[in-house]
N, C-alpha and C. Protein backbone atom coordinates (compact mmCIF):
# COMPACT_ATOMS: atom_id res chain seq x y z
N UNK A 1 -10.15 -2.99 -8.90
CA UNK A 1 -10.13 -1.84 -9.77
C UNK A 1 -8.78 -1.15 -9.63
N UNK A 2 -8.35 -1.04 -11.07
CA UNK A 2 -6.62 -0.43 -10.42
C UNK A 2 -7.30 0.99 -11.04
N UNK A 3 -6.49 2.67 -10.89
CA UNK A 3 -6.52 3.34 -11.07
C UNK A 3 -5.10 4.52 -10.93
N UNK A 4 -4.86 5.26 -11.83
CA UNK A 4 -3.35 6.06 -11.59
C UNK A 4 -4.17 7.36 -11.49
N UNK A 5 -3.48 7.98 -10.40
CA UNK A 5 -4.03 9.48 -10.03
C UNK A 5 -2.95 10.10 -9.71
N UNK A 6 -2.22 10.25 -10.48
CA UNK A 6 -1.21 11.38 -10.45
C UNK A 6 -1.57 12.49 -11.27
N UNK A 7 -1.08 13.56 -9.98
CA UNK A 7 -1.53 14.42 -10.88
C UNK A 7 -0.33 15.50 -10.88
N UNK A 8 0.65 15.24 -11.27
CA UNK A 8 1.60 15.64 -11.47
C UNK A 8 1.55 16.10 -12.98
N UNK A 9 2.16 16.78 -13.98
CA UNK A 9 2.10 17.29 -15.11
C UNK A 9 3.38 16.50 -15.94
N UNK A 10 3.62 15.72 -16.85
CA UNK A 10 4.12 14.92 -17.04
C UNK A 10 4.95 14.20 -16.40
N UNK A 11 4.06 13.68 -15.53
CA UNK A 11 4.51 12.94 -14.93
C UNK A 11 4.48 11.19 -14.87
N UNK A 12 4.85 10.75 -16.08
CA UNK A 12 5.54 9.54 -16.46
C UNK A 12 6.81 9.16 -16.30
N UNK A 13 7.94 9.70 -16.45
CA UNK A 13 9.17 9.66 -15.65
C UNK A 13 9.42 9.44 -14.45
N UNK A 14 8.27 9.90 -13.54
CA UNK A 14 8.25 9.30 -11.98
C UNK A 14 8.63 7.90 -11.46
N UNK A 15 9.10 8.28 -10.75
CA UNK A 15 8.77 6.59 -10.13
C UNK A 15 7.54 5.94 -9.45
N UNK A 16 6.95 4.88 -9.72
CA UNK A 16 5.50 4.63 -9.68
C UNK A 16 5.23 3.81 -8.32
N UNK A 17 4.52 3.94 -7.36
CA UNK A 17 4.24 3.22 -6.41
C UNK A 17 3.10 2.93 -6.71
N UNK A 18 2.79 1.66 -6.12
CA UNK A 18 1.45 0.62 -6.22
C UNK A 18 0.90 0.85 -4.85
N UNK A 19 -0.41 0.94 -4.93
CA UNK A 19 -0.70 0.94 -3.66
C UNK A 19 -2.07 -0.29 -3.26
N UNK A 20 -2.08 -1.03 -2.76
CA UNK A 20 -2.67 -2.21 -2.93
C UNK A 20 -3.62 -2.18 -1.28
N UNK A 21 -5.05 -2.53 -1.64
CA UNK A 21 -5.74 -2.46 -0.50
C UNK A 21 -6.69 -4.03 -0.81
N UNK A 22 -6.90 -4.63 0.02
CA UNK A 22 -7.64 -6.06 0.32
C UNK A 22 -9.19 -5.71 0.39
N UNK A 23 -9.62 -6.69 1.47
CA UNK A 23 -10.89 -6.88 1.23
C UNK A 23 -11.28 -5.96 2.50
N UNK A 24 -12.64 -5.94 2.03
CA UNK A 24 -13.66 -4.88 3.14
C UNK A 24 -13.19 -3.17 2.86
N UNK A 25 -11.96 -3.11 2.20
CA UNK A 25 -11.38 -1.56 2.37
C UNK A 25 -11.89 -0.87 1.69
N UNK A 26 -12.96 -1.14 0.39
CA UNK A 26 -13.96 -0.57 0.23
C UNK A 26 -15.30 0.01 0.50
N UNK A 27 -15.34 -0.51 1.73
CA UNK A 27 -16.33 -0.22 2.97
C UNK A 27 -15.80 1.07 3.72
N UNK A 28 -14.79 1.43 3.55
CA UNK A 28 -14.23 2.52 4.81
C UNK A 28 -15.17 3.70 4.89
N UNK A 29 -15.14 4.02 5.89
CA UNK A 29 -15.87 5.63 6.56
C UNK A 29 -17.56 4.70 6.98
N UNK A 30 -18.10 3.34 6.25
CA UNK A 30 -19.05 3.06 6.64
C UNK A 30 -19.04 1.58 7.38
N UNK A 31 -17.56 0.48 7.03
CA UNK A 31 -17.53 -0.11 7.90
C UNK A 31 -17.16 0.12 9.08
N UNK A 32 -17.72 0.00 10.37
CA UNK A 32 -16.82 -0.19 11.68
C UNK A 32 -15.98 1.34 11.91
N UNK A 33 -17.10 2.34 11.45
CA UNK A 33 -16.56 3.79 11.71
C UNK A 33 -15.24 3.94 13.40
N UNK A 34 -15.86 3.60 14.67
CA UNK A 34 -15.67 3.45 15.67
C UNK A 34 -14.19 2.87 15.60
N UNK A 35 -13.99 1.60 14.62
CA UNK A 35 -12.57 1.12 14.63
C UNK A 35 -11.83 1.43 13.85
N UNK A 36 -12.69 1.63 12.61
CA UNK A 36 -11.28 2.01 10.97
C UNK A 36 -11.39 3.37 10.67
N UNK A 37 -12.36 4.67 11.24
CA UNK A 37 -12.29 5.73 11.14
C UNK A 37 -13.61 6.31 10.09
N UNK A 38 -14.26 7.43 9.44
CA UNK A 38 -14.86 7.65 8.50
C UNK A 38 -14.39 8.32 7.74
N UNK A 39 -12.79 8.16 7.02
CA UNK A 39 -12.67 8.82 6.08
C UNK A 39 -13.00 7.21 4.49
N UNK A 40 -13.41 7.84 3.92
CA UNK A 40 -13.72 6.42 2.55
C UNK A 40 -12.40 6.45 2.10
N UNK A 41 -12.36 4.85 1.20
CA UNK A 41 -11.32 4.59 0.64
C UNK A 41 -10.50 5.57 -0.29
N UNK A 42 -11.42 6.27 -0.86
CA UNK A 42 -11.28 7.52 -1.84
C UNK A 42 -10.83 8.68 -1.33
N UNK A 43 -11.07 9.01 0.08
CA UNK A 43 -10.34 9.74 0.49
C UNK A 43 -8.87 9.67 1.25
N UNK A 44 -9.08 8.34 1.45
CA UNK A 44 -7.56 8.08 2.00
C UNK A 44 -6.49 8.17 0.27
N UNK A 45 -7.06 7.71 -0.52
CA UNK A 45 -6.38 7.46 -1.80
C UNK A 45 -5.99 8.90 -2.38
N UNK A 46 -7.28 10.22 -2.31
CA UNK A 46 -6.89 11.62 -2.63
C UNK A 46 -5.75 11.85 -1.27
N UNK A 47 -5.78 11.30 -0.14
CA UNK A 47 -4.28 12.09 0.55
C UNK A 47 -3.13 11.38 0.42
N UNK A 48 -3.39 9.74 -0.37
CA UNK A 48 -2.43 9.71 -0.74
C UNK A 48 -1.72 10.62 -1.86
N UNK A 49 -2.46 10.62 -3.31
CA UNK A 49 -2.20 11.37 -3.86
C UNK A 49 -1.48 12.74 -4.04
N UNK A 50 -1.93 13.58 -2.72
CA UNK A 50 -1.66 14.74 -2.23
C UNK A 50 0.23 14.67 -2.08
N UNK A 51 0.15 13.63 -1.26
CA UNK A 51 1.42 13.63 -0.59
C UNK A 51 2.58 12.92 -1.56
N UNK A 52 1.98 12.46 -2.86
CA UNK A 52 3.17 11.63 -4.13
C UNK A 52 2.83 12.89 -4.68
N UNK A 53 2.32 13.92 -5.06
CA UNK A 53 2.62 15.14 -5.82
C UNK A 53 3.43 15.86 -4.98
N UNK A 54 3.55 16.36 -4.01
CA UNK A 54 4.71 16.79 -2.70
C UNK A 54 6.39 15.70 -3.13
N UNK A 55 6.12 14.39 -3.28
CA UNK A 55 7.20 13.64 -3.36
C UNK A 55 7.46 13.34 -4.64
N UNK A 56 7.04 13.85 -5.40
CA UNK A 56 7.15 13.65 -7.18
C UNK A 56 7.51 12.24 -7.38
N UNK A 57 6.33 11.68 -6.67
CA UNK A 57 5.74 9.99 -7.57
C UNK A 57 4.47 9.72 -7.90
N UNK A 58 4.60 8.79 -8.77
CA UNK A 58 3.02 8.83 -9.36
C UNK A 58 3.09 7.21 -8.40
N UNK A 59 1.28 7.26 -8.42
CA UNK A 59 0.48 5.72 -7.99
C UNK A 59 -0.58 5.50 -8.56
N UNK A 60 -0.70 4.32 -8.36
CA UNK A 60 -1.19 3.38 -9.02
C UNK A 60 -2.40 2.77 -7.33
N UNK A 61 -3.59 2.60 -7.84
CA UNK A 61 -4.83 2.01 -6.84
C UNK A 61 -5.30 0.58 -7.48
N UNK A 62 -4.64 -0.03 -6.16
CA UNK A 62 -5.61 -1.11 -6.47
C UNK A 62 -6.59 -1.93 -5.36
N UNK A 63 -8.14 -1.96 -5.30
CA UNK A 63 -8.51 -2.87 -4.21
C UNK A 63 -9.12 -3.23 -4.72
N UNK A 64 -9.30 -4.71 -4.24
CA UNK A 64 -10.47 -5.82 -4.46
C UNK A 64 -10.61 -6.49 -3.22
N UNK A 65 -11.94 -7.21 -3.32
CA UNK A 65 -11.72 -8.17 -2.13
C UNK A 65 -11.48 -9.87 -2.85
N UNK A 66 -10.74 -10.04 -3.57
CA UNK A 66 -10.59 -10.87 -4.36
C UNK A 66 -9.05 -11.15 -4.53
N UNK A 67 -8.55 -11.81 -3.65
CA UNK A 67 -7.13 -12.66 -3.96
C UNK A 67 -6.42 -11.78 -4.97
N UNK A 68 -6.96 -13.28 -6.29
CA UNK A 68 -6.49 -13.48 -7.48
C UNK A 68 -6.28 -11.88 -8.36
N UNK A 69 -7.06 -11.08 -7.80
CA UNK A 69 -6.77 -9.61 -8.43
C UNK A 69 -5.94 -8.95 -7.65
N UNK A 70 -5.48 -8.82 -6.55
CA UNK A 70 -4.37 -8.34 -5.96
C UNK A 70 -3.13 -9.03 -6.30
N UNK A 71 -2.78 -10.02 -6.32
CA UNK A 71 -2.05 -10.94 -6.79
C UNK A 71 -1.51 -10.65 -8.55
N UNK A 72 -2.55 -10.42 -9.11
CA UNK A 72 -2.56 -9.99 -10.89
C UNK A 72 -1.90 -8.68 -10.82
N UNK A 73 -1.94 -8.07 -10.25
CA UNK A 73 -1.59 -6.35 -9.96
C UNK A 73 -0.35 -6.46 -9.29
N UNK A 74 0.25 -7.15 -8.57
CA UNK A 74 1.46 -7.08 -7.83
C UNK A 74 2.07 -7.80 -8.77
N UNK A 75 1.99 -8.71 -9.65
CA UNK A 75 2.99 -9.18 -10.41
C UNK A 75 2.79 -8.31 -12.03
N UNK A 76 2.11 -7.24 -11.96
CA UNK A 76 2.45 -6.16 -12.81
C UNK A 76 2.68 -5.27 -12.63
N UNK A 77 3.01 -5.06 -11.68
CA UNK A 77 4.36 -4.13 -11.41
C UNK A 77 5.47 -4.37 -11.38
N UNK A 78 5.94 -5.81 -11.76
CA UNK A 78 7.41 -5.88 -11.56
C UNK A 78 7.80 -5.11 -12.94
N UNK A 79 8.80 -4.80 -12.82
CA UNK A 79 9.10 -3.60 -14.20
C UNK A 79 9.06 -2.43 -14.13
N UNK A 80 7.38 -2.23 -13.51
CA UNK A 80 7.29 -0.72 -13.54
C UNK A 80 6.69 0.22 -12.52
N UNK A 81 6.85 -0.79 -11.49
CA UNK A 81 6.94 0.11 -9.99
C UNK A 81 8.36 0.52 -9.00
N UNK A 82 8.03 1.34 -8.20
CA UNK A 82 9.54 1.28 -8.03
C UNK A 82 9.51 0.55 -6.09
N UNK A 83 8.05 0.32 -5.80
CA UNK A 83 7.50 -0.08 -4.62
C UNK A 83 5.90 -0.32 -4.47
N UNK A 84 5.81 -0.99 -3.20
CA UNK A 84 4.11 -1.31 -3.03
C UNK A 84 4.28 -0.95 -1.70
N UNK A 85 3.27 0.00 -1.41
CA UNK A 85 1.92 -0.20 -0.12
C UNK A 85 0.63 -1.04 -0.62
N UNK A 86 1.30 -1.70 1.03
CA UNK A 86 0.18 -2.86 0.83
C UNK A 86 -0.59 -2.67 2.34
N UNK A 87 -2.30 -2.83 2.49
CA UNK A 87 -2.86 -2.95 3.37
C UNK A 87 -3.79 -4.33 2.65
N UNK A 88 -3.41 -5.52 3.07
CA UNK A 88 -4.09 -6.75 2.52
C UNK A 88 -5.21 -7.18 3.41
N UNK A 89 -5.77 -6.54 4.58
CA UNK A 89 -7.16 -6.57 5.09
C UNK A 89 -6.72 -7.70 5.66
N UNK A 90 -7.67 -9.08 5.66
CA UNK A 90 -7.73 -10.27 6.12
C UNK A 90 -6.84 -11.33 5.98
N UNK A 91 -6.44 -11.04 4.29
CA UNK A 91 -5.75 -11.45 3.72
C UNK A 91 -4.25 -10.99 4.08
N UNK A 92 -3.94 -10.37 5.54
CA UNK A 92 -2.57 -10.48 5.88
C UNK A 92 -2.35 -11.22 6.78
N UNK A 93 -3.43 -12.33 7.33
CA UNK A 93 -3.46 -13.14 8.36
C UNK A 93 -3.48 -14.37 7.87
N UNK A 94 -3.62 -14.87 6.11
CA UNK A 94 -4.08 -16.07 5.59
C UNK A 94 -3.50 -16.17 4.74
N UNK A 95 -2.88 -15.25 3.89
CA UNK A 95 -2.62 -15.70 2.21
C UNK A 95 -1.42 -15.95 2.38
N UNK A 96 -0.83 -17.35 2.31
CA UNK A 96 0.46 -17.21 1.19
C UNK A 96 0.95 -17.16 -0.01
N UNK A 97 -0.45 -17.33 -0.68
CA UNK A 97 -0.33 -16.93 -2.32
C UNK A 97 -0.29 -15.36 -2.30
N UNK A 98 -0.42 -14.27 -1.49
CA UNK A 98 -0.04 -12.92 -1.56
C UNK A 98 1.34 -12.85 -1.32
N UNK A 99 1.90 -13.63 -0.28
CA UNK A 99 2.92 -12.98 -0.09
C UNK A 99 3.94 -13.88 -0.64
N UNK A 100 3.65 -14.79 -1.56
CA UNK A 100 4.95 -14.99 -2.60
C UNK A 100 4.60 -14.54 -3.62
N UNK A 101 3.49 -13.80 -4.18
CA UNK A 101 3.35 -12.80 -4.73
C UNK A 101 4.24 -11.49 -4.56
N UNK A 102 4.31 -11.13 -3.42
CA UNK A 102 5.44 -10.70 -3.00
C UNK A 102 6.84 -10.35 -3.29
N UNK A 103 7.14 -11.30 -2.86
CA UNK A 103 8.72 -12.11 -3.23
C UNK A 103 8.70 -12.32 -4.09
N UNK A 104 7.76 -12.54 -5.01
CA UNK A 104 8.07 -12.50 -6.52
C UNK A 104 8.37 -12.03 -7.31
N UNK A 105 8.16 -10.80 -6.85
CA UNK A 105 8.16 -9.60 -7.33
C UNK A 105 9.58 -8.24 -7.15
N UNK A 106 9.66 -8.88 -6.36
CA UNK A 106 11.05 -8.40 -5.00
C UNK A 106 10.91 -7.04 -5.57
N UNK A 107 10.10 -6.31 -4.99
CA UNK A 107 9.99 -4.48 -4.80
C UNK A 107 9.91 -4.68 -3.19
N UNK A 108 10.45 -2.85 -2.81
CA UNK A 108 10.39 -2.88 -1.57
C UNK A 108 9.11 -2.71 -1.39
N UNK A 109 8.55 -3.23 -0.44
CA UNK A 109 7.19 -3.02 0.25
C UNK A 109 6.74 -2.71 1.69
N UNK A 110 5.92 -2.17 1.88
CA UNK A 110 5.45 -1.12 3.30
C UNK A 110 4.30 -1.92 3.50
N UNK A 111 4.38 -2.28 4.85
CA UNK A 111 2.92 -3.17 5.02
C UNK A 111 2.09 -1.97 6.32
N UNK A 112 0.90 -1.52 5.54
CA UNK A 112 0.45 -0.78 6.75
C UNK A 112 -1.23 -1.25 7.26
N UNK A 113 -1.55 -0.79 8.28
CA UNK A 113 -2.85 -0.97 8.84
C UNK A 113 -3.06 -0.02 9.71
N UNK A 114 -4.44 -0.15 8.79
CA UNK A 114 -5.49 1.66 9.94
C UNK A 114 -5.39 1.70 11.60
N UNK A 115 -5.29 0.19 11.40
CA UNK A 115 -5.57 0.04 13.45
C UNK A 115 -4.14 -0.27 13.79
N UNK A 116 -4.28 -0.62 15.04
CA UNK A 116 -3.27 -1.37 15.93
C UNK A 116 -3.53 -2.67 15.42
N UNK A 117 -3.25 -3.88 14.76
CA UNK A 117 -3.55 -4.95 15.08
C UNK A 117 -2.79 -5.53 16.50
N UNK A 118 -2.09 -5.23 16.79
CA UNK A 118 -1.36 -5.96 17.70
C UNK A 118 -2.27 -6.04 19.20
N UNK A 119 -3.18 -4.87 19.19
CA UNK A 119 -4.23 -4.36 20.27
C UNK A 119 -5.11 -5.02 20.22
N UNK A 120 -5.44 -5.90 18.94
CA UNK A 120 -7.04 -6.72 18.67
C UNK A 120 -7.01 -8.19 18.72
N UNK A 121 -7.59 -8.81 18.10
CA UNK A 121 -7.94 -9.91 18.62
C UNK A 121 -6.78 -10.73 18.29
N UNK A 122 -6.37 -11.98 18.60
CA UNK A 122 -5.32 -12.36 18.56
C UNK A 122 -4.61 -13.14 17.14
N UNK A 123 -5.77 -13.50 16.32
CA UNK A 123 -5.92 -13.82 15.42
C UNK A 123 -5.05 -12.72 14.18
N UNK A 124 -5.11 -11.64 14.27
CA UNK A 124 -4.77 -10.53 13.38
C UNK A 124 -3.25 -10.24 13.91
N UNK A 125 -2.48 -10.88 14.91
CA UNK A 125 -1.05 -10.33 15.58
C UNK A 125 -0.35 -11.17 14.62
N UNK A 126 -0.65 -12.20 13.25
CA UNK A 126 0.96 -12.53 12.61
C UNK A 126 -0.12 -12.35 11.21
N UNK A 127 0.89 -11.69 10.52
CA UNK A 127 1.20 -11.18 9.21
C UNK A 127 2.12 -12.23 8.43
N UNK A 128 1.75 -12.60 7.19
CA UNK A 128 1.89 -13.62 6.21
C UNK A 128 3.37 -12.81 5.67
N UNK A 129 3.19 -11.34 5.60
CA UNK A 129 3.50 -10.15 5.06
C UNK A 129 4.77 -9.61 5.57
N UNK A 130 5.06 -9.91 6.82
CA UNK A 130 5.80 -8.50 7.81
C UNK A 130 7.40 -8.91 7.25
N UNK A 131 7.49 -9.91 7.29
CA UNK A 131 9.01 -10.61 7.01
C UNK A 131 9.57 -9.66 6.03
N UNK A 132 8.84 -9.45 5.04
CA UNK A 132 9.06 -9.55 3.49
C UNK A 132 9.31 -7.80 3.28
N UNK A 133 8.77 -7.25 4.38
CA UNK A 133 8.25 -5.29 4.01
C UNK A 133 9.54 -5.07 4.88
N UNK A 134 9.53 -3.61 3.97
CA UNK A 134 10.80 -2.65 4.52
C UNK A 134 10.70 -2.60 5.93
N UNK A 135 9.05 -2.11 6.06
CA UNK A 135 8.57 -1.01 7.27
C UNK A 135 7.11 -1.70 7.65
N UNK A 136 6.56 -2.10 8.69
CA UNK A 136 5.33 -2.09 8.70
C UNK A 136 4.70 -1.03 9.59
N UNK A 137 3.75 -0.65 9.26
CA UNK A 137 3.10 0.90 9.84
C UNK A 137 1.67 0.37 10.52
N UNK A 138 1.27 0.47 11.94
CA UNK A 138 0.10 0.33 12.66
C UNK A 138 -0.44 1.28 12.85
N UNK A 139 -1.98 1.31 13.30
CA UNK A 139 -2.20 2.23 14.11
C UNK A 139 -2.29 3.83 13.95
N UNK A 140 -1.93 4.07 12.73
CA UNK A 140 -1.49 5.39 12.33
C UNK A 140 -3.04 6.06 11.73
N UNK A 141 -3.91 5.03 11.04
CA UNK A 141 -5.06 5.28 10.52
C UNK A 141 -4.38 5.66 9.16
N UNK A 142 -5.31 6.84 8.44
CA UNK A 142 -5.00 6.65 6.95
C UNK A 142 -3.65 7.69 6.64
N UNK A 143 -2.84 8.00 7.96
CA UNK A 143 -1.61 8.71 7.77
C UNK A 143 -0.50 7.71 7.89
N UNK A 144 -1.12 6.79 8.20
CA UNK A 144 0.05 5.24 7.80
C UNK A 144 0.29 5.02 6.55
N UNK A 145 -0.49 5.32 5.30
CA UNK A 145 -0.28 5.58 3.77
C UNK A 145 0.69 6.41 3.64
N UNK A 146 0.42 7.36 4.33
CA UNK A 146 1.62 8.65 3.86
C UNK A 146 2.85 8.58 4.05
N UNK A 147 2.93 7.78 5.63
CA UNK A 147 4.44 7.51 6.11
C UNK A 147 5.15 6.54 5.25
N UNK A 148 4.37 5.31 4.66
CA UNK A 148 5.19 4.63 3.76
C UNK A 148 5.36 5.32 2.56
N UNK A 149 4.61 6.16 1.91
CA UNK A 149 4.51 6.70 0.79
C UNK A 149 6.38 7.71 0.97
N UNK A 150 6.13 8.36 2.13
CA UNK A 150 7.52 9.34 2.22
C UNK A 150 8.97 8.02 2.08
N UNK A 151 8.51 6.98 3.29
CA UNK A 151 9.94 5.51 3.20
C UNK A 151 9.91 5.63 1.66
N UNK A 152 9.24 4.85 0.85
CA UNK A 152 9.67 4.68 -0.50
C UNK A 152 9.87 5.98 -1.30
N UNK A 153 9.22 6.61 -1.05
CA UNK A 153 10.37 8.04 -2.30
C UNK A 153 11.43 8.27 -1.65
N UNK A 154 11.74 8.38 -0.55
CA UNK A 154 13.05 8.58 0.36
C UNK A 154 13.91 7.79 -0.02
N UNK A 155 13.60 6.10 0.00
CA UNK A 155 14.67 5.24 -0.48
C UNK A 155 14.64 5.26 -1.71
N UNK A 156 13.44 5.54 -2.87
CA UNK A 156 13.83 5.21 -4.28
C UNK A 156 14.78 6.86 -4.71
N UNK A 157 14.43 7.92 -3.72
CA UNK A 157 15.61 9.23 -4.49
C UNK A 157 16.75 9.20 -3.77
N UNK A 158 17.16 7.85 -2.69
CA UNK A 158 18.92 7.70 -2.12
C UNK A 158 19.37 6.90 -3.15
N UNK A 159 18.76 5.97 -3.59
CA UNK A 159 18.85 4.59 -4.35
C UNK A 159 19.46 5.18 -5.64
N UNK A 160 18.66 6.02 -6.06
CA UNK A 160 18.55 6.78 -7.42
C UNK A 160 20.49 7.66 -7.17
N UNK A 161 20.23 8.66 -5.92
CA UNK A 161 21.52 9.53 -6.44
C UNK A 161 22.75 8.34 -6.14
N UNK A 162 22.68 7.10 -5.61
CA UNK A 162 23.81 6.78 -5.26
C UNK A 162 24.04 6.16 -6.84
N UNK A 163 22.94 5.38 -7.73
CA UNK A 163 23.65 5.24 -8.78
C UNK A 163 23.29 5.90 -9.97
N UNK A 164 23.26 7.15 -9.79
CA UNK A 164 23.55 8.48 -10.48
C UNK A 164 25.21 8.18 -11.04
């Protein structure tokens, strides 16, 4: 399901970040409270929101637990994003059809996760993903959204005044 929640007041001129979530992340606040936290996907998505009206960018939501739809969504944004946060769930331990999805796309990208993976099982310590991202963000829980959210408006308004 993609969705734009900006709520900025004409705010189409923005620069647009994608924000891309995998599988199970529609479960949040009721999967695995103890490890991924209880705030729901929806609420991590309203503080994203919060914090691209503070940085005057609009976003764009997308999760599935379905590949082929994350994949469809990252190669429509080339054009008209100016970056992706990506939390690809399982799918940052397996896909390489995501992450030449990716590269396909060549936007900067922020790879974040609610937990530590590096703390868990051993299986979850290599990322298909990490090569390819500006920044990857652990551990932070759902204020790891925000920190990439600030990297990419930070680099898309240096990017911007240098070729002003």
């Amino acid at each position: 399901m993609i969705s734009d929640r900006s709520d900025l007041p004409h705010s189409a001129g923005l620069p647009l970040v994608l924000v891309v979530n995998g599988p199970n992340l529609n479960l949040l606040g009721t999967r695995e409270p103890g490890t991924y936290g209880t705030e729901t996907l929806a609420d991590v998505e309203q503080r994203i929101t919060v914090a691209a009206t503070r940085l005057a960018v609009r976003t764009e939501f997308v999760q599935s637990n379905h590949e082929g739809v994350l994949i469809d969504a990252i190669h429509a944004a080339r054009g008209r994003a100016s970056g992706i946060i990506i939390n690809a769930g399982a799918f940052t331990h397996t896909s390489v059809a995501l992450r030449d999805a990716i590269a396909a796309v060549a936007l900067p990208m922020v790879e974040v996760h609610l937990t530590n993976v590096h703390a868990r099982e051993a299986f979850r310590h290599h990322s298909y993903l990490s090569d390819l991202a500006e920044a990857v963000i652990v551990g932070a829980g759902p204020l790891g959204y925000v920190f990439a959210l600030e990297l990419l408006a930070g680099r898309t308004a240096a990017h911007e005044a240098t070729s002003a």
